[in-house]
Protein backbone atom coordinates (compact mmCIF):
# COMPACT_ATOMS: atom_id res chain seq x y z
CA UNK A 1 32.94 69.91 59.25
CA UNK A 2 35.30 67.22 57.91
CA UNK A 3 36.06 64.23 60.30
CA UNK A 4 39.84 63.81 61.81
CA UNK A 5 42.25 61.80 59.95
CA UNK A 6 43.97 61.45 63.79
CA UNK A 7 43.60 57.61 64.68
CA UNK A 8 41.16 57.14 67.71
CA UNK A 9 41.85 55.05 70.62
CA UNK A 10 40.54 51.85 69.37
CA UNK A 11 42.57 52.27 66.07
CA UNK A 12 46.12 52.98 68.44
CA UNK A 13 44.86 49.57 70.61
CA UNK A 14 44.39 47.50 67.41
CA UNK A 15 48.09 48.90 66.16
CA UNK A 16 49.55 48.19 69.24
CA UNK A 17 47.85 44.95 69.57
CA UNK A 18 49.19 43.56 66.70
CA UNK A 19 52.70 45.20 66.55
CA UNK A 20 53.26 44.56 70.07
CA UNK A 21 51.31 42.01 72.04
CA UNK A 22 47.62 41.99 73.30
CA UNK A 23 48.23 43.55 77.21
CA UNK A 24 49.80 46.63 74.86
CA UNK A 25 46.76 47.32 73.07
CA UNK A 26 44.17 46.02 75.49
CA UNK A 27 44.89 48.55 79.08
CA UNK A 28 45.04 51.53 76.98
CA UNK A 29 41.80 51.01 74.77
CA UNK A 30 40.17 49.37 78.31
CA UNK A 31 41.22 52.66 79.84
CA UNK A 32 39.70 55.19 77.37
CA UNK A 33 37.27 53.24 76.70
CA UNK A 34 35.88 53.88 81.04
CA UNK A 35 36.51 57.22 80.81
CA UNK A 36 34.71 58.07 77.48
CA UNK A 37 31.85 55.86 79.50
CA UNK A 38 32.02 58.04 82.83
CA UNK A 39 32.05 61.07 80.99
CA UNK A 40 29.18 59.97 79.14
CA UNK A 41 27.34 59.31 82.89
CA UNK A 42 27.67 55.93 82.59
CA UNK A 43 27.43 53.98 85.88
CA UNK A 44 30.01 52.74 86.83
CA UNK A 45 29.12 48.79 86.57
CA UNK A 46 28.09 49.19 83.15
CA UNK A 47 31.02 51.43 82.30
CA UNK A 48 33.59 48.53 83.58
CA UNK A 49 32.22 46.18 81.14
CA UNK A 50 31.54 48.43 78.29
CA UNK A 51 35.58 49.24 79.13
CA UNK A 52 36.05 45.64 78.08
CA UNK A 53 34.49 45.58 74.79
CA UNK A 54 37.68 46.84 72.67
CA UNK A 55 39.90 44.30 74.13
CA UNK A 56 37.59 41.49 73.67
CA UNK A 57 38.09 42.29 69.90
CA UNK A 58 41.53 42.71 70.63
CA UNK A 59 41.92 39.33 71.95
CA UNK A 60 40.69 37.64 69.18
CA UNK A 61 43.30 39.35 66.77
CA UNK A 62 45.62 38.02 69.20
CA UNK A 63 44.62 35.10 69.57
CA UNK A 64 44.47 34.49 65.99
CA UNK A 65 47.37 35.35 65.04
CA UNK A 66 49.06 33.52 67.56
CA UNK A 67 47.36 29.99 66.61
CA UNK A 68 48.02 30.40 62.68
CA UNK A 69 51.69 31.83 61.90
CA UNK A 70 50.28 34.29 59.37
CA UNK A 71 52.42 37.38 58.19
CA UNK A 72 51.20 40.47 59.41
CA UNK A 73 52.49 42.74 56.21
CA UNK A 74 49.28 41.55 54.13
CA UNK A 75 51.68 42.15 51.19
CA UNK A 76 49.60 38.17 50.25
CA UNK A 77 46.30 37.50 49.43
CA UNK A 78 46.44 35.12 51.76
CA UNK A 79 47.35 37.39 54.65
CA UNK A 80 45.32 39.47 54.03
CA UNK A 81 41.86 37.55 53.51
CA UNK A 82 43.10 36.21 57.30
CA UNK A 83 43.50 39.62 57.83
CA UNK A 84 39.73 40.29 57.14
CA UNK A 85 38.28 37.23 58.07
CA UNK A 86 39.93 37.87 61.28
CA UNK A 87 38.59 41.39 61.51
CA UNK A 88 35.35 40.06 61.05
CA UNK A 89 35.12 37.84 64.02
CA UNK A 90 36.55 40.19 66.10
CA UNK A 91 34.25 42.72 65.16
CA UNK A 92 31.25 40.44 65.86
CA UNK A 93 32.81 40.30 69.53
CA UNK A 94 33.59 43.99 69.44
CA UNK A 95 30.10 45.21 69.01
CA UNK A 96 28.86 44.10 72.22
CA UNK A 97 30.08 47.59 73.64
CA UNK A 98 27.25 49.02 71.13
CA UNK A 99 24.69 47.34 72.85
CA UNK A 100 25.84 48.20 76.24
CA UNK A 101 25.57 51.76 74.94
CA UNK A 102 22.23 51.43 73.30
CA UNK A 103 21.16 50.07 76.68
CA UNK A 104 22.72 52.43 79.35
CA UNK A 105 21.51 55.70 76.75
CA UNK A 106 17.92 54.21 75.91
CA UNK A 107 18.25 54.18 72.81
CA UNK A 108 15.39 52.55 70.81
CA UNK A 109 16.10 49.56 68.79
CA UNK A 110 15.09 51.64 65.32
CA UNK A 111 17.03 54.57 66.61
CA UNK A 112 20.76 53.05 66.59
CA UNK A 113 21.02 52.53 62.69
CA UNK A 114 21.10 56.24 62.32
CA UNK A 115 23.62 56.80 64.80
CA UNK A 116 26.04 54.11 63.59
CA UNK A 117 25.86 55.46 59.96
CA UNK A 118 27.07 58.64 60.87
């Protein structure tokens, strides 16, 4: 089975994010993100902060963007090594949502490299 080309929520937040301002991109990835959670049997205190994970990446687009008056287009080196640098960072932030998922599953530490290769 091939994977979908279709962009997933996190990839509409980030577009949205950066096209149209952080609250854009932020309450739809927070939303999918708690039901994907729920669904998953999450409870529910975990799932609210595992909800926040994508927009804490999301923020720090936003907020970088905001502070430097970089071009979005990334048609320049420049803009786009902020663009990945950026990316980076944000990432870093991003990932907490893995652990909360490692932790609420029981996943064992050697365990989640598999998983996130798929």
């Amino acid at each position: 089975m091939g994977r979908s080309s279709a962009p997933t929520g996190r990839h509409r937040g980030l577009l949205l994010t950066l096209a149209l301002g952080w609250w854009w991109g932020a309450i739809p990835a927070c939303c999918s993100t708690l039901v994907l959670a729920l669904y998953a049997g999450m409870p529910l205190h975990w799932a609210l902060l595992f909800a926040c994970a994508n927009p804490l990446g999301f923020s720090i687009l936003a907020i970088g963007y905001r502070a430097m008056v970089m071009r979005r287009d990334l048609r320049q080196l420049t803009s786009l090594l902020f663009y990945v640098q950026l990316c980076f960072v944000a990432s870093i932030f991003d990932s907490s949502g893995a652990l909360i998922w490692s932790y609420t599953n029981h996943i064992a530490p050697g365990a989640q490299l598999p998983v996130w290769q798929d």
